[in-house]
Protein backbone atom coordinates (compact mmCIF):
# COMPACT_ATOMS: atom_id res chain seq x y z
CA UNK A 1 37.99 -6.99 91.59
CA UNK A 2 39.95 -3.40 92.17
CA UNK A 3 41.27 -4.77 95.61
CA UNK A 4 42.69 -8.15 93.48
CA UNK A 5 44.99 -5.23 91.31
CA UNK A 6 45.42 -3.37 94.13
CA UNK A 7 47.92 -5.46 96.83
CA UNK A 8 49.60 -7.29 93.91
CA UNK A 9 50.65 -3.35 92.30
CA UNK A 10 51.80 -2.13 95.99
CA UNK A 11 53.68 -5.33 96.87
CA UNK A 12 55.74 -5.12 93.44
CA UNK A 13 56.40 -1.11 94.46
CA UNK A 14 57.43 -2.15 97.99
CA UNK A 15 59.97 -4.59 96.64
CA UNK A 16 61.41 -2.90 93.90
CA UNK A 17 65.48 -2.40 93.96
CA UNK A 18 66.88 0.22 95.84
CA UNK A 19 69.93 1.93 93.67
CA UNK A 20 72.81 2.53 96.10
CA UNK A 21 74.35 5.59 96.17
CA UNK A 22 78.23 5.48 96.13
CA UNK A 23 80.24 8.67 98.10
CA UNK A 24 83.61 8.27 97.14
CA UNK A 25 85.71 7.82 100.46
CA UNK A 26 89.51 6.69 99.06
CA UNK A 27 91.03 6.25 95.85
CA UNK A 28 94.63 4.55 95.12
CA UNK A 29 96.84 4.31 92.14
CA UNK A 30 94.69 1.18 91.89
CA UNK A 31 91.53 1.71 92.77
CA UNK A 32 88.68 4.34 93.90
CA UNK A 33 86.49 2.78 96.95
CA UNK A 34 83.32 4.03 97.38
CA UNK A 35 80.54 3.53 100.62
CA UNK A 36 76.84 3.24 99.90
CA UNK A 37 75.07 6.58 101.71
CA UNK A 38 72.91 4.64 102.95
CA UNK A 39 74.04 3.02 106.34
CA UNK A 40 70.54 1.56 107.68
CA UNK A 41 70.51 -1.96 108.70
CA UNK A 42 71.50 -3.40 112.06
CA UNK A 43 72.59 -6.77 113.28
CA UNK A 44 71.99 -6.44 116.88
CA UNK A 45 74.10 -3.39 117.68
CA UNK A 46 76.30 -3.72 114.73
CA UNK A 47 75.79 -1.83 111.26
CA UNK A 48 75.53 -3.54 107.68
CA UNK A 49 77.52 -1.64 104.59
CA UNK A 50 78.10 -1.66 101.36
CA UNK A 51 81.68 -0.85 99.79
CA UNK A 52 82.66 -0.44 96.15
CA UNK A 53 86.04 -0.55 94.66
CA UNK A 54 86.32 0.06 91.07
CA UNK A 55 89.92 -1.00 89.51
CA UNK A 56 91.88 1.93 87.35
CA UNK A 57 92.70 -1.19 85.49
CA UNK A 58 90.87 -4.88 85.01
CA UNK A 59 92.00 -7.44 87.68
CA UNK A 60 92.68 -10.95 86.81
CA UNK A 61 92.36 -13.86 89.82
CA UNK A 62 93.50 -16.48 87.66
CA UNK A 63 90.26 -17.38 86.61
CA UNK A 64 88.28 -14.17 85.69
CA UNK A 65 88.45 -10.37 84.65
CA UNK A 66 86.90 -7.86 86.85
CA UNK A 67 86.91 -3.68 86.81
CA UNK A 68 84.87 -3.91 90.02
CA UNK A 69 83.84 -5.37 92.93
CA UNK A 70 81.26 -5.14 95.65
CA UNK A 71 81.32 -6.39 99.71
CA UNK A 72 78.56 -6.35 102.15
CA UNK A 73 80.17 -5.87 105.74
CA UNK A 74 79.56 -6.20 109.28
CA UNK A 75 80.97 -3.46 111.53
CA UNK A 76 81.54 -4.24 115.14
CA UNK A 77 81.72 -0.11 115.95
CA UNK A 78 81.65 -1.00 119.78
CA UNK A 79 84.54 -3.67 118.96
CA UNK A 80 86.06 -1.25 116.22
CA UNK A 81 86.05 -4.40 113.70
CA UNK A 82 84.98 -5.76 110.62
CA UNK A 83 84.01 -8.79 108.72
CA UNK A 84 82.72 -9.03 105.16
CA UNK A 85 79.20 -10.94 105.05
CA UNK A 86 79.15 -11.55 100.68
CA UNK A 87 81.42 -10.23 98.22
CA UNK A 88 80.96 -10.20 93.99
CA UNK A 89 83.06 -9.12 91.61
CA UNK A 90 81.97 -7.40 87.95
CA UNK A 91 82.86 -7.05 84.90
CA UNK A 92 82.05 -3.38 84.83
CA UNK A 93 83.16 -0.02 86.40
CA UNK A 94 80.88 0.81 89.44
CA UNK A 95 79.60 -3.10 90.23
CA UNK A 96 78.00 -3.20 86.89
CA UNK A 97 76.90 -6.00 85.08
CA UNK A 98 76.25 -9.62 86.47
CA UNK A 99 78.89 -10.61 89.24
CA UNK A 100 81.96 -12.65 87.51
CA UNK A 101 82.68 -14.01 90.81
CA UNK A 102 81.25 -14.37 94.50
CA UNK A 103 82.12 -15.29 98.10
CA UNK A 104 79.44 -16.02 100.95
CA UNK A 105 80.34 -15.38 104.33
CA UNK A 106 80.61 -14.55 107.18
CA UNK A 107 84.36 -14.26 106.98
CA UNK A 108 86.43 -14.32 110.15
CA UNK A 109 86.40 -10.72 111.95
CA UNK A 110 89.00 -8.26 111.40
CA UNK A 111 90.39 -5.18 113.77
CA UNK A 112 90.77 -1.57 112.22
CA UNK A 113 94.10 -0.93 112.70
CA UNK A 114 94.38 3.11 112.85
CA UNK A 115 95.21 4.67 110.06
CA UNK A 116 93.92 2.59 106.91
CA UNK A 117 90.68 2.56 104.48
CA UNK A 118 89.18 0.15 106.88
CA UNK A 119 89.31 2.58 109.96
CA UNK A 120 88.03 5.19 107.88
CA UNK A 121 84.82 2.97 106.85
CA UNK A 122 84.47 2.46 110.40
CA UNK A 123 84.79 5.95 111.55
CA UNK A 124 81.46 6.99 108.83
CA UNK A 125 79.31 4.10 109.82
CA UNK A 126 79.73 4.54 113.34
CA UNK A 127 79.37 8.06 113.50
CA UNK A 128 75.55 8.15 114.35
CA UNK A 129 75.29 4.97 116.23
């Protein structure tokens, strides 16, 4: 009977939601952009990330209001390129709040030019690979 409680309790533990932790890595007169600490999975030799930029002020598509968004990406770090994999926008500072708006990818690949935010991102999630 104990053993019936027992794997259901440990798979629910397993699964439970991992809360990111964001490290601020850029801020604009726009927006602050944040990386998730943890840089873990791989996709073949390639690294999966997540970035956060939260608006100084609500952004309007057309269509809806958002203070924040959220992208997975791919990094190539051998290619020194990037694509984003999903993307969600929220209503709320700090990708709070159920996603206004979302994108599924994989989008087309993109080089880091030197220089910008996206070399930067690079640069961190490459370091230890």
């Amino acid at each position: 009977m104990h053993k019936r409680l027992v794997l259901p309790l440990l798979l629910a533990l397993s699964c439970s939601q991992v809360v990111a932790e964001w490290v601020k890595i850029s801020a604009s007169e726009k927006s602050v952009f944040y990386m998730d600490s943890s840089i873990s999975k791989k996709v073949g030799s390639n690294v999966v990330i997540w970035l956060l930029r939260d608006h100084t002020r609500p952004q309007y598509d057309g269509t809806v209001l958002s203070l924040s968004s959220k992208d997975q990406i791919e990094i190539d770090c051998h290619g020194r390129r990037i694509r984003r994999i999903y993307s969600s926008a929220h209503p709320q500072h700090m990708g709070k709040g159920e996603p206004v708006h979302s994108e599924h990818g994989p989008m087309s690949w993109n080089d880091a030019s030197p220089n910008t935010l996206v070399s930067r991102v690079l640069d961190i999630a490459c370091a230890n690979r």
